[in-house]
C-alpha atoms as a PDB file:
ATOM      1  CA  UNK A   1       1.915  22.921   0.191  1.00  0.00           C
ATOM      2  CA  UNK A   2      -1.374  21.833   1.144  1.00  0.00           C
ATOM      3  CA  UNK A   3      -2.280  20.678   5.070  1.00  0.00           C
ATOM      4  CA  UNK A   4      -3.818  16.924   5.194  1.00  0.00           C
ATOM      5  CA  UNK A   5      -5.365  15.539   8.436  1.00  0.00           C
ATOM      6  CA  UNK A   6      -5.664  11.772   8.532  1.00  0.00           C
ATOM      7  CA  UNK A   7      -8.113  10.258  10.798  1.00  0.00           C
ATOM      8  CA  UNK A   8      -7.487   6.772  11.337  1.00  0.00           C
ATOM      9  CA  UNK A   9     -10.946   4.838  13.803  1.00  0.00           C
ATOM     10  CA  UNK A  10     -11.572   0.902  14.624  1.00  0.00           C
ATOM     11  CA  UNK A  11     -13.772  -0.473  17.490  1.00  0.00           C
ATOM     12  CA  UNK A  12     -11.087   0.098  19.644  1.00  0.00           C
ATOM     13  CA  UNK A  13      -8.936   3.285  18.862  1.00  0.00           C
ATOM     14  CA  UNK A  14      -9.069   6.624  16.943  1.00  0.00           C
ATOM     15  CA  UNK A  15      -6.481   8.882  16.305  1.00  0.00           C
ATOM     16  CA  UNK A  16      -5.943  12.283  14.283  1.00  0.00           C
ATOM     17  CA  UNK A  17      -2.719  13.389  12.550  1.00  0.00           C
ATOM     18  CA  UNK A  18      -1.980  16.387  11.090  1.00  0.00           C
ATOM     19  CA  UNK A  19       0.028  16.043   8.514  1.00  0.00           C
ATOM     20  CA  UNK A  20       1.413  19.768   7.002  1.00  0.00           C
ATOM     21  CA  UNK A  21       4.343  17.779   4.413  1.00  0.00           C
ATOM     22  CA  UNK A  22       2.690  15.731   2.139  1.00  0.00           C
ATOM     23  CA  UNK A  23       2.375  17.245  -1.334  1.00  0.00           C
ATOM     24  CA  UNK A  24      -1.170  15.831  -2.411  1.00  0.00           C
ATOM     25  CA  UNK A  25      -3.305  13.349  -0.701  1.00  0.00           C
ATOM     26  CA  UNK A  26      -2.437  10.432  -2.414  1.00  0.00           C
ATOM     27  CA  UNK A  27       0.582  10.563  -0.090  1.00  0.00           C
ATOM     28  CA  UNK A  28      -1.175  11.799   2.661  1.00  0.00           C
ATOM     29  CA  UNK A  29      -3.690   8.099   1.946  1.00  0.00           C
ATOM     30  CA  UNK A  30      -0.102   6.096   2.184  1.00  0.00           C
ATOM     31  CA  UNK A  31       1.352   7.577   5.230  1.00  0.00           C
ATOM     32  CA  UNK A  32      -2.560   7.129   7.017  1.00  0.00           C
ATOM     33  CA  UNK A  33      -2.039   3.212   5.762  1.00  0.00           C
ATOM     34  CA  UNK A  34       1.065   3.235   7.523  1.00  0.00           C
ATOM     35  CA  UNK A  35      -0.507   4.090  10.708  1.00  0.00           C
ATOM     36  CA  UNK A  36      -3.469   1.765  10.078  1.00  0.00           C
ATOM     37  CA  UNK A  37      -1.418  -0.742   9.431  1.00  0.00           C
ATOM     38  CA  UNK A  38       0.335  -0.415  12.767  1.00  0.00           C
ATOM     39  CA  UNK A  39      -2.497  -0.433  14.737  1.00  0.00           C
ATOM     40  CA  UNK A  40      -3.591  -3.776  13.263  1.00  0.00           C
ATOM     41  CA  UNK A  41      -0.435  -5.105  14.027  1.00  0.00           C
ATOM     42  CA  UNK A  42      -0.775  -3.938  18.039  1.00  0.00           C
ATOM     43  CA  UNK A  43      -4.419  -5.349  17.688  1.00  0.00           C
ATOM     44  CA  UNK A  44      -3.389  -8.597  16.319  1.00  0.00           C
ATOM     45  CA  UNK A  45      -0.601  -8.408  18.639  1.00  0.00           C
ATOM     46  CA  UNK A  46      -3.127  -8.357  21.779  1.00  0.00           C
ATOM     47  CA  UNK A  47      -4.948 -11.906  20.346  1.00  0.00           C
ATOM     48  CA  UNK A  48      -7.644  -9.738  17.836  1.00  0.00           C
ATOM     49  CA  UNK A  49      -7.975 -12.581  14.648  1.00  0.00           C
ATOM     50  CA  UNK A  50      -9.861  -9.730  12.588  1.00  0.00           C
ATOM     51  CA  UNK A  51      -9.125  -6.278  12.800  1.00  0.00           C
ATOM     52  CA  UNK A  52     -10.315  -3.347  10.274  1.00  0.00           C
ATOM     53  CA  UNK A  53      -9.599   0.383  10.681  1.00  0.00           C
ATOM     54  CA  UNK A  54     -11.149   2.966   9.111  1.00  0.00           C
ATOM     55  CA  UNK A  55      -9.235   5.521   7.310  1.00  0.00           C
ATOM     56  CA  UNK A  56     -10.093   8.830   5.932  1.00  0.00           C
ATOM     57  CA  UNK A  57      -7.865  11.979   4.466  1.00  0.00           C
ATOM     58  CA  UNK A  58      -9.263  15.311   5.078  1.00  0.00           C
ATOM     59  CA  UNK A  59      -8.156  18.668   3.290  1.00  0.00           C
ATOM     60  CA  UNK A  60      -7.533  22.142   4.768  1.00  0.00           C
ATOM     61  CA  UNK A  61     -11.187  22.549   5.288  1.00  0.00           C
ATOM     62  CA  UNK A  62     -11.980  19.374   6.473  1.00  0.00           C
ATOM     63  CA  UNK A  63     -13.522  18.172   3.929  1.00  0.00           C
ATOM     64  CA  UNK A  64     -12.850  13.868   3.334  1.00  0.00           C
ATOM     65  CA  UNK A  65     -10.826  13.598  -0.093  1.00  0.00           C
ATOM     66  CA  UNK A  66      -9.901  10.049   0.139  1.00  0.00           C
ATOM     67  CA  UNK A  67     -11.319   7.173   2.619  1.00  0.00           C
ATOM     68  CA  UNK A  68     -10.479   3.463   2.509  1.00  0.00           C
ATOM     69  CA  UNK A  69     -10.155  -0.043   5.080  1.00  0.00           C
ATOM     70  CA  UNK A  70      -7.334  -1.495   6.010  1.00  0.00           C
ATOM     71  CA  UNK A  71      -7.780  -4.942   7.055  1.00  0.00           C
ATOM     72  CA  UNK A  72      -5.942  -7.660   8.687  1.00  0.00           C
ATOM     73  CA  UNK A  73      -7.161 -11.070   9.338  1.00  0.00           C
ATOM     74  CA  UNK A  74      -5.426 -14.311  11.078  1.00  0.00           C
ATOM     75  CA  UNK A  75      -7.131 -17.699  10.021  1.00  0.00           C
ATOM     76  CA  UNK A  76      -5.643 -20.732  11.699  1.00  0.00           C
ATOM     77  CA  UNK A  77      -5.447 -23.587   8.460  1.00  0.00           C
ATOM     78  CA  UNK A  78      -5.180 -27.180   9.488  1.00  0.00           C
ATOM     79  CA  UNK A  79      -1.440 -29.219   8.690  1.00  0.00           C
ATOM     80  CA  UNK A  80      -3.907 -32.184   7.091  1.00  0.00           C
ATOM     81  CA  UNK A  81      -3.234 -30.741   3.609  1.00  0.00           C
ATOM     82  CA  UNK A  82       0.745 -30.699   3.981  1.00  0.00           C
ATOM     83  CA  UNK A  83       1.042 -33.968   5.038  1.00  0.00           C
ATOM     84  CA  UNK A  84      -0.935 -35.114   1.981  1.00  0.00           C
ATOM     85  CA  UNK A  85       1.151 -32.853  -0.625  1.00  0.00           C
ATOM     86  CA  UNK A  86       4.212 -34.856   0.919  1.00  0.00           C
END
């Protein structure tokens, strides 16, 4: 089975997982938007209205086989509309 590592950086945290079980890196890409996902959440958590992280899947060699963003973004609406739908 191959070995992916899955890098996961934003402006305010990096990280590095190995991860030896996956079977291709199409899993190894969903368990690294797990994680990304995650830290959004503590970001948004900590008062952050936008947060993107950077993830990339590397093989054996290190080489990057699949990279994406995961973003997360809080917009405050206004209640004007709801009262007029009413």
């Amino acid at each position: 089975m191959p070995n992916f590592t899955v890098r996961t950086i934003n402006s305010t945290y990096s990280a590095q997982l190995e991860l030896p079980n996956e079977p291709d890196a199409d899993a190894a890409h969903t368990a690294g938007v797990r994680g990304a996902l995650m830290i959004a959440r503590d970001e948004v958590h900590a008062g952050r209205t936008a947060v993107a992280v950077e993830l990339i899947v590397e093989d054996q060699g290190g080489r990057p086989v699949r990279r994406s963003v995961v973003s997360v973004s809080v917009a405050p609406l206004t209640t004007d509309a709801l009262e007029l739908r009413t």
